[in-house]
C-alpha atoms as a PDB file:
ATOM      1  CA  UNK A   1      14.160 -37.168 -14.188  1.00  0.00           C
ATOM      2  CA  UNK A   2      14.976 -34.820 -11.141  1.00  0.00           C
ATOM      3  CA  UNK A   3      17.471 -37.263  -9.761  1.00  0.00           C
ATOM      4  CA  UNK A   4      19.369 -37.603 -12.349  1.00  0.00           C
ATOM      5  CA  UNK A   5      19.841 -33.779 -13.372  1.00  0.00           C
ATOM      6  CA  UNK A   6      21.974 -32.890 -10.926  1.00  0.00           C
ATOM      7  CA  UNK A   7      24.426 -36.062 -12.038  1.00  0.00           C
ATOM      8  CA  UNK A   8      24.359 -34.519 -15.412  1.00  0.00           C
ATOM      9  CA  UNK A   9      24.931 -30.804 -14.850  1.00  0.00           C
ATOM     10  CA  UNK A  10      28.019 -31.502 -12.555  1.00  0.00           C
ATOM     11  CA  UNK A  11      29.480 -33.936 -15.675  1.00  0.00           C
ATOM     12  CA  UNK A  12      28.548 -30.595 -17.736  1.00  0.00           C
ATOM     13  CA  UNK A  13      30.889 -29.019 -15.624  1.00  0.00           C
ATOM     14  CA  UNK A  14      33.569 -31.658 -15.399  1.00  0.00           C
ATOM     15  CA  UNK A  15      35.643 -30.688 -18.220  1.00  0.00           C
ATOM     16  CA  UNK A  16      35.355 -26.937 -17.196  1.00  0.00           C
ATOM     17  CA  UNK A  17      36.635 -27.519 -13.900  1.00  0.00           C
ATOM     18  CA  UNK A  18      39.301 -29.920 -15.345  1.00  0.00           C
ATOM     19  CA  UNK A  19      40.657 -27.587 -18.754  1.00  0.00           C
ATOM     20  CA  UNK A  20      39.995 -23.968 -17.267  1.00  0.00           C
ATOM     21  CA  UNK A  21      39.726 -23.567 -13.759  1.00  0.00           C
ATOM     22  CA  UNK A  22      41.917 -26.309 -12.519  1.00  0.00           C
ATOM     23  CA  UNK A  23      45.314 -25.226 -14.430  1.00  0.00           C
ATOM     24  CA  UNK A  24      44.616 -21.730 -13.849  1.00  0.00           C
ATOM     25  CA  UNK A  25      43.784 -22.223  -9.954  1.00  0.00           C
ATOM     26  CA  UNK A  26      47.207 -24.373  -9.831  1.00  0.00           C
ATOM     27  CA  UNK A  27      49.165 -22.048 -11.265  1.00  0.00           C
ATOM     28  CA  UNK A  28      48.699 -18.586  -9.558  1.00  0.00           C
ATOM     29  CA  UNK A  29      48.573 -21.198  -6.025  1.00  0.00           C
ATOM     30  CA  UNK A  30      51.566 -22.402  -6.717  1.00  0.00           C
ATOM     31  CA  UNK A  31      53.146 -18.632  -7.552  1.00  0.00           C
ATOM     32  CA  UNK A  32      51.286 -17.603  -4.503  1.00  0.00           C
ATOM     33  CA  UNK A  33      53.792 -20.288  -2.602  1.00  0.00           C
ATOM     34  CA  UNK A  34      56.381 -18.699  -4.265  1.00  0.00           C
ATOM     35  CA  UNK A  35      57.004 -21.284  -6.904  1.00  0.00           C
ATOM     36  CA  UNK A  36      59.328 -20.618 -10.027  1.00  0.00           C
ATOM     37  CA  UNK A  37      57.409 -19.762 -12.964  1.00  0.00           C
ATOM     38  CA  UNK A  38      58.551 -22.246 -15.185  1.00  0.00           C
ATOM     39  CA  UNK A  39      57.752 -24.670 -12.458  1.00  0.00           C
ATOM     40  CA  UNK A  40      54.001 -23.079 -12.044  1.00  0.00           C
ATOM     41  CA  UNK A  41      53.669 -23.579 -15.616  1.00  0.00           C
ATOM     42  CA  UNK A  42      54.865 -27.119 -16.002  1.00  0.00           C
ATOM     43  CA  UNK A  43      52.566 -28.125 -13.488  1.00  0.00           C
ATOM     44  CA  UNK A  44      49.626 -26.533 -14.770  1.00  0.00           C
ATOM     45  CA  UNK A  45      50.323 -27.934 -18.118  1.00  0.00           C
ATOM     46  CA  UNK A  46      50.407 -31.483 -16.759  1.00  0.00           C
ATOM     47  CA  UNK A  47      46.369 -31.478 -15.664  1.00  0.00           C
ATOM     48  CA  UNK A  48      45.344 -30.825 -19.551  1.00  0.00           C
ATOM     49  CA  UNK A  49      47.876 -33.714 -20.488  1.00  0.00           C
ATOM     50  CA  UNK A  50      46.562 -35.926 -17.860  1.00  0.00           C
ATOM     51  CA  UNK A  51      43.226 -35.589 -18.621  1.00  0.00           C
ATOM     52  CA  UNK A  52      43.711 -36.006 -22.368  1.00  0.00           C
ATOM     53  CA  UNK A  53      45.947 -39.673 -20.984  1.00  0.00           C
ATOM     54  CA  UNK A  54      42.641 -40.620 -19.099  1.00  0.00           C
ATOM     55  CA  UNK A  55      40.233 -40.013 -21.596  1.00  0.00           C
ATOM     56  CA  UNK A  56      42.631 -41.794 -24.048  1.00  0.00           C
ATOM     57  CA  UNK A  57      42.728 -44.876 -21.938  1.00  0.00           C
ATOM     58  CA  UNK A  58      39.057 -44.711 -20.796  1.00  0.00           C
ATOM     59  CA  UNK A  59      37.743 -44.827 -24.421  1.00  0.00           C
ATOM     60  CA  UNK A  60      40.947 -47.254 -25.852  1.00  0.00           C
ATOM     61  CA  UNK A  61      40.888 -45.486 -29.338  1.00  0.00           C
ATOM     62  CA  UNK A  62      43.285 -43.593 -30.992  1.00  0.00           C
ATOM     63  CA  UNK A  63      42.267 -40.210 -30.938  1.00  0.00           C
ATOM     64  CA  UNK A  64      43.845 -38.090 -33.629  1.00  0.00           C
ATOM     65  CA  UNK A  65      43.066 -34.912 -31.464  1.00  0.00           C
ATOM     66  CA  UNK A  66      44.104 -36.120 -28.860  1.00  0.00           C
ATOM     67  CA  UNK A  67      47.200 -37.252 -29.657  1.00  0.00           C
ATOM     68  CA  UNK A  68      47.477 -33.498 -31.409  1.00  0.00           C
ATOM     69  CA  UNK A  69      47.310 -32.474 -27.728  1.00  0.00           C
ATOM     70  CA  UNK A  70      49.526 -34.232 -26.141  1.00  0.00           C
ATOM     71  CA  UNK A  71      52.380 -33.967 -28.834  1.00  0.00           C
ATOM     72  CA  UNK A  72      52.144 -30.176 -28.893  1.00  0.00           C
ATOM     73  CA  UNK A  73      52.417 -30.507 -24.934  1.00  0.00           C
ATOM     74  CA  UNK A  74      55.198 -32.639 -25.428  1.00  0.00           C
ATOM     75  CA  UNK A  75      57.021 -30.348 -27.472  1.00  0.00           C
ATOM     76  CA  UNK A  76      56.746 -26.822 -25.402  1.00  0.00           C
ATOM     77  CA  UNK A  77      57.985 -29.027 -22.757  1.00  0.00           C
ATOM     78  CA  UNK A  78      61.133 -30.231 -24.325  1.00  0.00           C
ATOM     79  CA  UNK A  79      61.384 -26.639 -26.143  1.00  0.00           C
ATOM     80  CA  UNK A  80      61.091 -24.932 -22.584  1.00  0.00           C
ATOM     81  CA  UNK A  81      63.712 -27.097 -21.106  1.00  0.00           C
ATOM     82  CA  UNK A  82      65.723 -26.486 -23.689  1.00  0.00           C
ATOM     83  CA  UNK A  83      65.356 -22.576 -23.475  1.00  0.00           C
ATOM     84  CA  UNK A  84      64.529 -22.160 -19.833  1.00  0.00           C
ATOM     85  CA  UNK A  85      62.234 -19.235 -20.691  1.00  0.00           C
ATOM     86  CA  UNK A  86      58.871 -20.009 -19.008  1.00  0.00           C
ATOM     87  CA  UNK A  87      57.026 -18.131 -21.988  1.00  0.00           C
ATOM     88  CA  UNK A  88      57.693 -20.753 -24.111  1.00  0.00           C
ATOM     89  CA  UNK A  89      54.791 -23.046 -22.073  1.00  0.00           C
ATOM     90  CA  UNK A  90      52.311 -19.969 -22.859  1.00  0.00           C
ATOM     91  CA  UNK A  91      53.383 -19.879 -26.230  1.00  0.00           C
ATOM     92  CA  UNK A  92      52.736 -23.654 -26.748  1.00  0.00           C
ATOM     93  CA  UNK A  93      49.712 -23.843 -24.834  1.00  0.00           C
ATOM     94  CA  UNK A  94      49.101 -20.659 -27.341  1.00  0.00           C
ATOM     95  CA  UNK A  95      49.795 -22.665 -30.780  1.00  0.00           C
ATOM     96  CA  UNK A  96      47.422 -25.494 -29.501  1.00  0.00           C
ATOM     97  CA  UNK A  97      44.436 -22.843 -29.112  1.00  0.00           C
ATOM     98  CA  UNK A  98      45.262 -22.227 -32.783  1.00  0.00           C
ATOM     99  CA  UNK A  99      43.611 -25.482 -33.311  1.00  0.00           C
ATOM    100  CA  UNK A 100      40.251 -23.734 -32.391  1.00  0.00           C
ATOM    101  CA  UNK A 101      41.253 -20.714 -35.201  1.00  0.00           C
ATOM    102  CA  UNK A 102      41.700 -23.498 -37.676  1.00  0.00           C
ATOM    103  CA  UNK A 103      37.935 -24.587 -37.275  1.00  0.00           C
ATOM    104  CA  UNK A 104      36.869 -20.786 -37.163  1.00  0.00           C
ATOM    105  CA  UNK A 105      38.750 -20.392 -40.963  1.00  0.00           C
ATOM    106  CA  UNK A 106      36.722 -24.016 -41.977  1.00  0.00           C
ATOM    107  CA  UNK A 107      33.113 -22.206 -40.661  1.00  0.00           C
ATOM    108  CA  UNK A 108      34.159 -19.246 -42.182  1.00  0.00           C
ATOM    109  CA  UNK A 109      35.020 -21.098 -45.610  1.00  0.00           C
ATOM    110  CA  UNK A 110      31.930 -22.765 -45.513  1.00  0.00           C
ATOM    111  CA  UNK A 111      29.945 -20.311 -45.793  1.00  0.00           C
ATOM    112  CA  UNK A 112      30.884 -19.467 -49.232  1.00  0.00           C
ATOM    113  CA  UNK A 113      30.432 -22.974 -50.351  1.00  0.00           C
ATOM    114  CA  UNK A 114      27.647 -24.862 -50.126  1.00  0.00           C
ATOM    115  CA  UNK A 115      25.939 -25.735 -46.900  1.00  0.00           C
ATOM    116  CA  UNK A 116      27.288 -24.026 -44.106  1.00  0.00           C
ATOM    117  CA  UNK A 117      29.368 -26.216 -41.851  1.00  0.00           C
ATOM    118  CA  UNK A 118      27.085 -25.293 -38.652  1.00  0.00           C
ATOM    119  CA  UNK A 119      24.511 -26.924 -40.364  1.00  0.00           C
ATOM    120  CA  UNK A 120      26.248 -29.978 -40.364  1.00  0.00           C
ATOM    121  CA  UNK A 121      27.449 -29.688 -36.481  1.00  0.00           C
ATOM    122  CA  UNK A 122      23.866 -28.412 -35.771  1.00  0.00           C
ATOM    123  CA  UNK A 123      22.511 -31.794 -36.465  1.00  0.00           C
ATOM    124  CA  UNK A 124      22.637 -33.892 -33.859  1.00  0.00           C
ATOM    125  CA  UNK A 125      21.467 -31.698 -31.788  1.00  0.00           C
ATOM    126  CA  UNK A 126      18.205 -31.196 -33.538  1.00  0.00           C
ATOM    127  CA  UNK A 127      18.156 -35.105 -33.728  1.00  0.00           C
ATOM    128  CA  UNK A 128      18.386 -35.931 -30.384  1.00  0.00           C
ATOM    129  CA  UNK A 129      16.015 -32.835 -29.281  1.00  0.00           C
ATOM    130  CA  UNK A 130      13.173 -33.965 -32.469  1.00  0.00           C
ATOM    131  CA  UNK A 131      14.071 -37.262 -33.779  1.00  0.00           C
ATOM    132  CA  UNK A 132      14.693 -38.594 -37.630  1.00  0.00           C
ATOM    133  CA  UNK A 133      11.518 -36.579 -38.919  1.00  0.00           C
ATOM    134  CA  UNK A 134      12.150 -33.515 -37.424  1.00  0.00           C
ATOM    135  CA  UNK A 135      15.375 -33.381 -38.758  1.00  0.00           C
ATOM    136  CA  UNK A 136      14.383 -34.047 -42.103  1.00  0.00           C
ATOM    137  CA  UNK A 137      12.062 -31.360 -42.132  1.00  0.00           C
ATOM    138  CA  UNK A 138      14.708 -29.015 -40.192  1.00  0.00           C
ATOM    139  CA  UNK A 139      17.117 -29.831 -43.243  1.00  0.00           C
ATOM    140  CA  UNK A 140      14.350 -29.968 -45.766  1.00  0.00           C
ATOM    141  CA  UNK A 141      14.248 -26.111 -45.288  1.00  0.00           C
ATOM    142  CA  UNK A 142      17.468 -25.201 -46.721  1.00  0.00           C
ATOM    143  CA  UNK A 143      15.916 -26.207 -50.093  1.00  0.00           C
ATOM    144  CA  UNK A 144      13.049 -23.902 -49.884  1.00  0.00           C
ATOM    145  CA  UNK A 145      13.194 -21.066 -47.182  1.00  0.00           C
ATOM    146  CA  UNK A 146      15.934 -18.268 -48.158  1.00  0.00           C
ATOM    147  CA  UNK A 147      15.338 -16.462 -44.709  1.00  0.00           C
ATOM    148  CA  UNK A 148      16.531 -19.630 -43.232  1.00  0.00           C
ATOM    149  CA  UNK A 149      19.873 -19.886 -45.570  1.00  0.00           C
ATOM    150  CA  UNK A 150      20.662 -16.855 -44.673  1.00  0.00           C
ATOM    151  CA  UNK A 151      20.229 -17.473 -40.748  1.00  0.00           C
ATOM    152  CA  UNK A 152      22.550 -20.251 -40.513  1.00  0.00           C
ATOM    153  CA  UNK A 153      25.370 -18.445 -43.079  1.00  0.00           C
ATOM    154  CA  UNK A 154      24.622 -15.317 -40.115  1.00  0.00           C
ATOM    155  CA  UNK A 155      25.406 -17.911 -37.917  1.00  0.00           C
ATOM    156  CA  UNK A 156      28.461 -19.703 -39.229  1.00  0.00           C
ATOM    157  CA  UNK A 157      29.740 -16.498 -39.407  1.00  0.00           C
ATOM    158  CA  UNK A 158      29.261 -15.183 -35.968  1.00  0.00           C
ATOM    159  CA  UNK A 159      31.093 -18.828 -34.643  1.00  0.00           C
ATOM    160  CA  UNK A 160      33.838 -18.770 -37.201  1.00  0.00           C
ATOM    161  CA  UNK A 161      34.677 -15.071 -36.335  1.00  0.00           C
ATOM    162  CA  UNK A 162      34.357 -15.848 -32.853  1.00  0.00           C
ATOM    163  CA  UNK A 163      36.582 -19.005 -33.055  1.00  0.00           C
ATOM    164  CA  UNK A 164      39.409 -17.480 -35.087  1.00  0.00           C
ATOM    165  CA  UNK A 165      39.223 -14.641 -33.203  1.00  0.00           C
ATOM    166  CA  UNK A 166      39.756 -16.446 -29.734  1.00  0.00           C
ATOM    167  CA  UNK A 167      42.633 -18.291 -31.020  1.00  0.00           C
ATOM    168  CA  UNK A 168      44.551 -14.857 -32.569  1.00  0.00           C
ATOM    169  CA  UNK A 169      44.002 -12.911 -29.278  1.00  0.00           C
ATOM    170  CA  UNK A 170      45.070 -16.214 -26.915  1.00  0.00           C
ATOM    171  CA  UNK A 171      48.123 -16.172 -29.511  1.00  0.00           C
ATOM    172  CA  UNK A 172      48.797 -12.278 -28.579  1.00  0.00           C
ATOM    173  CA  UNK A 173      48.535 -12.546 -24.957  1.00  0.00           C
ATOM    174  CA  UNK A 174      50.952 -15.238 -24.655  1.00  0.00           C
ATOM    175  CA  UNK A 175      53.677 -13.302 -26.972  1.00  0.00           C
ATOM    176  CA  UNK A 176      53.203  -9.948 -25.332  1.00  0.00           C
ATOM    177  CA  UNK A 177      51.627 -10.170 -21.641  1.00  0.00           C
ATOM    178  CA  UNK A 178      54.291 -10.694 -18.898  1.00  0.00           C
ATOM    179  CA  UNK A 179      54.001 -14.270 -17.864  1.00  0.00           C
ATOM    180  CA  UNK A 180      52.085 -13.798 -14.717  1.00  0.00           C
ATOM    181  CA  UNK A 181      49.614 -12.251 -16.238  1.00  0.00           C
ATOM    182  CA  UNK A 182      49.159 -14.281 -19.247  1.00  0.00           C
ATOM    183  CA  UNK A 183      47.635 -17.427 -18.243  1.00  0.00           C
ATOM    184  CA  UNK A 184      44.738 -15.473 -16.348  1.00  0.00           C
ATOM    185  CA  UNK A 185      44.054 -13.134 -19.593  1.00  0.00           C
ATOM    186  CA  UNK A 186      44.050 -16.397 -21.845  1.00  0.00           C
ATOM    187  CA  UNK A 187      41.720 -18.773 -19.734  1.00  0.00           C
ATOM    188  CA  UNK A 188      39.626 -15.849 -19.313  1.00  0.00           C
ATOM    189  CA  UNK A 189      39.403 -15.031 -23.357  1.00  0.00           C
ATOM    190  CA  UNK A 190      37.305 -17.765 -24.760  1.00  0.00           C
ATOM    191  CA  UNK A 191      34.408 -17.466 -21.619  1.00  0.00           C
ATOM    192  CA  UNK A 192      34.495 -13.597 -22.486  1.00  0.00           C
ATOM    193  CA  UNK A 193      33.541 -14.060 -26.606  1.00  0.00           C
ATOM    194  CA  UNK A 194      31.808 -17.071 -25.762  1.00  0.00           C
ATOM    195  CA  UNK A 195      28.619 -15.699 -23.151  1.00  0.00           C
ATOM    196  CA  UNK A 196      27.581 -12.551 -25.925  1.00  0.00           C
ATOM    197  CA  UNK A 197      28.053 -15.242 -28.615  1.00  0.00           C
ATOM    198  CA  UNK A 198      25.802 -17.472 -27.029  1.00  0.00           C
ATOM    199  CA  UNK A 199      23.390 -14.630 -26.059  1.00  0.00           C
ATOM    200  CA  UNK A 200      22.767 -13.806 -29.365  1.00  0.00           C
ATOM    201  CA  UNK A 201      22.894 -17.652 -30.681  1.00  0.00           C
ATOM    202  CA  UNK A 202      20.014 -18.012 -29.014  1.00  0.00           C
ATOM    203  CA  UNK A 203      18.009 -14.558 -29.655  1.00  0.00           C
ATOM    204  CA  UNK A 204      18.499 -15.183 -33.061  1.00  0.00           C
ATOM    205  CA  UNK A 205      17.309 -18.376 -33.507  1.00  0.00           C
ATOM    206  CA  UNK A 206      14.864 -17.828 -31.477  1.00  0.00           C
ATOM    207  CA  UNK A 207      13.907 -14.252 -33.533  1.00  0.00           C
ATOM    208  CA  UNK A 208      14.338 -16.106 -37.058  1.00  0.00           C
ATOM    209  CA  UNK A 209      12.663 -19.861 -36.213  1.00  0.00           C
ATOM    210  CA  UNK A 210      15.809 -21.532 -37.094  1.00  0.00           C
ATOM    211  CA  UNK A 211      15.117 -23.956 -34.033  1.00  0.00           C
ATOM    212  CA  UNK A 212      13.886 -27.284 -34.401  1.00  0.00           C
END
């Protein structure tokens, strides 16, 4: 079991290094060089595309998502060359994020109706960490515990805000930051919602048994 952990952390880390660091690294080396910034930003953009290309072609299935990706790539490229305004890359890369906001306005909706959609994401996890039965009874508890309803709709609510909110302030930056300063401020968003979030993901579970 020791051997293989480090293996697994650094494929944790993988995409990481390859959607956040990477693109942002390339970019402010390359304006460092004293590189255009349209140019910067072209070839930051290319290490998300890439990776999406490799993944696409590693798996050989047609990835809806995926193909989401790449298209809206495709078009602030074409839309940039057609402008020549380097903002136009940050306000593509922007409109993708929005993806992200689209899921945060599903949790958010779900908590109205029915069974919160964490619930449903949640489940795997608790599958793989206490098998078939302990997911039944993890589920079975929606039917019969209030305190735990009410956990996961605190919950889905915390994510959803969190998500939407990412994706409206990512949308800002790249509208009304100059564009050195943009990229930095947006790959540095999500990490900045994301470690409190966490943080008190897992004190409340933890505080309110909603763990498997």
């Amino acid at each position: 079991m020791t051997v293989h952990a480090a293996p697994r952390r650094s494929r944790a880390f993988l995409p990481l290094l390859l959607d956040l660091l990477l693109p942002l690294g390339l970019y402010y080396g390359l304006r460092l060089a004293g590189v255009d910034q349209w140019w910067a930003l072209l070839w930051s953009a290319a290490i998300p595309a890439a990776t999406v290309v490799v993944r696409l072609v590693r798996t050989r299935r047609v990835d809806f998502l995926a193909l989401l990706i790449l298209s809206m790539i495709g078009l602030g490229l074409v839309l940039s060359v057609l402008t020549g305004d380097p903002r136009t890359l940050l306000i593509r890369e922007a409109w993708t994020g929005m993806l992200g906001g689209l899921i945060g306005v599903w949790l958010l909706a779900s908590v109205g109706y029915g069974r919160p959609a964490l619930m449903v994401i949640f489940r795997s996890f608790v599958q793989l960490k206490a098998g078939e039965d302990g997911l039944r009874a993890w589920t079975g508890r929606w039917d019969r515990d209030a305190a735990f309803r009410h956990g996961l709709r605190v919950l889905t609510t915390a994510w959803g805000a969190a998500s939407l909110l990412n994706a409206l302030a990512q949308l800002a930056f790249a509208y009304l930051l100059p564009v050195d300063a943009a990229p930095a401020a947006m790959h540095a968003c999500w990490p900045v919602i994301a470690v409190p979030l966490f943080l008190f993901h897992l004190a409340y579970t933890k505080r309110h048994g909603l763990r498997a």
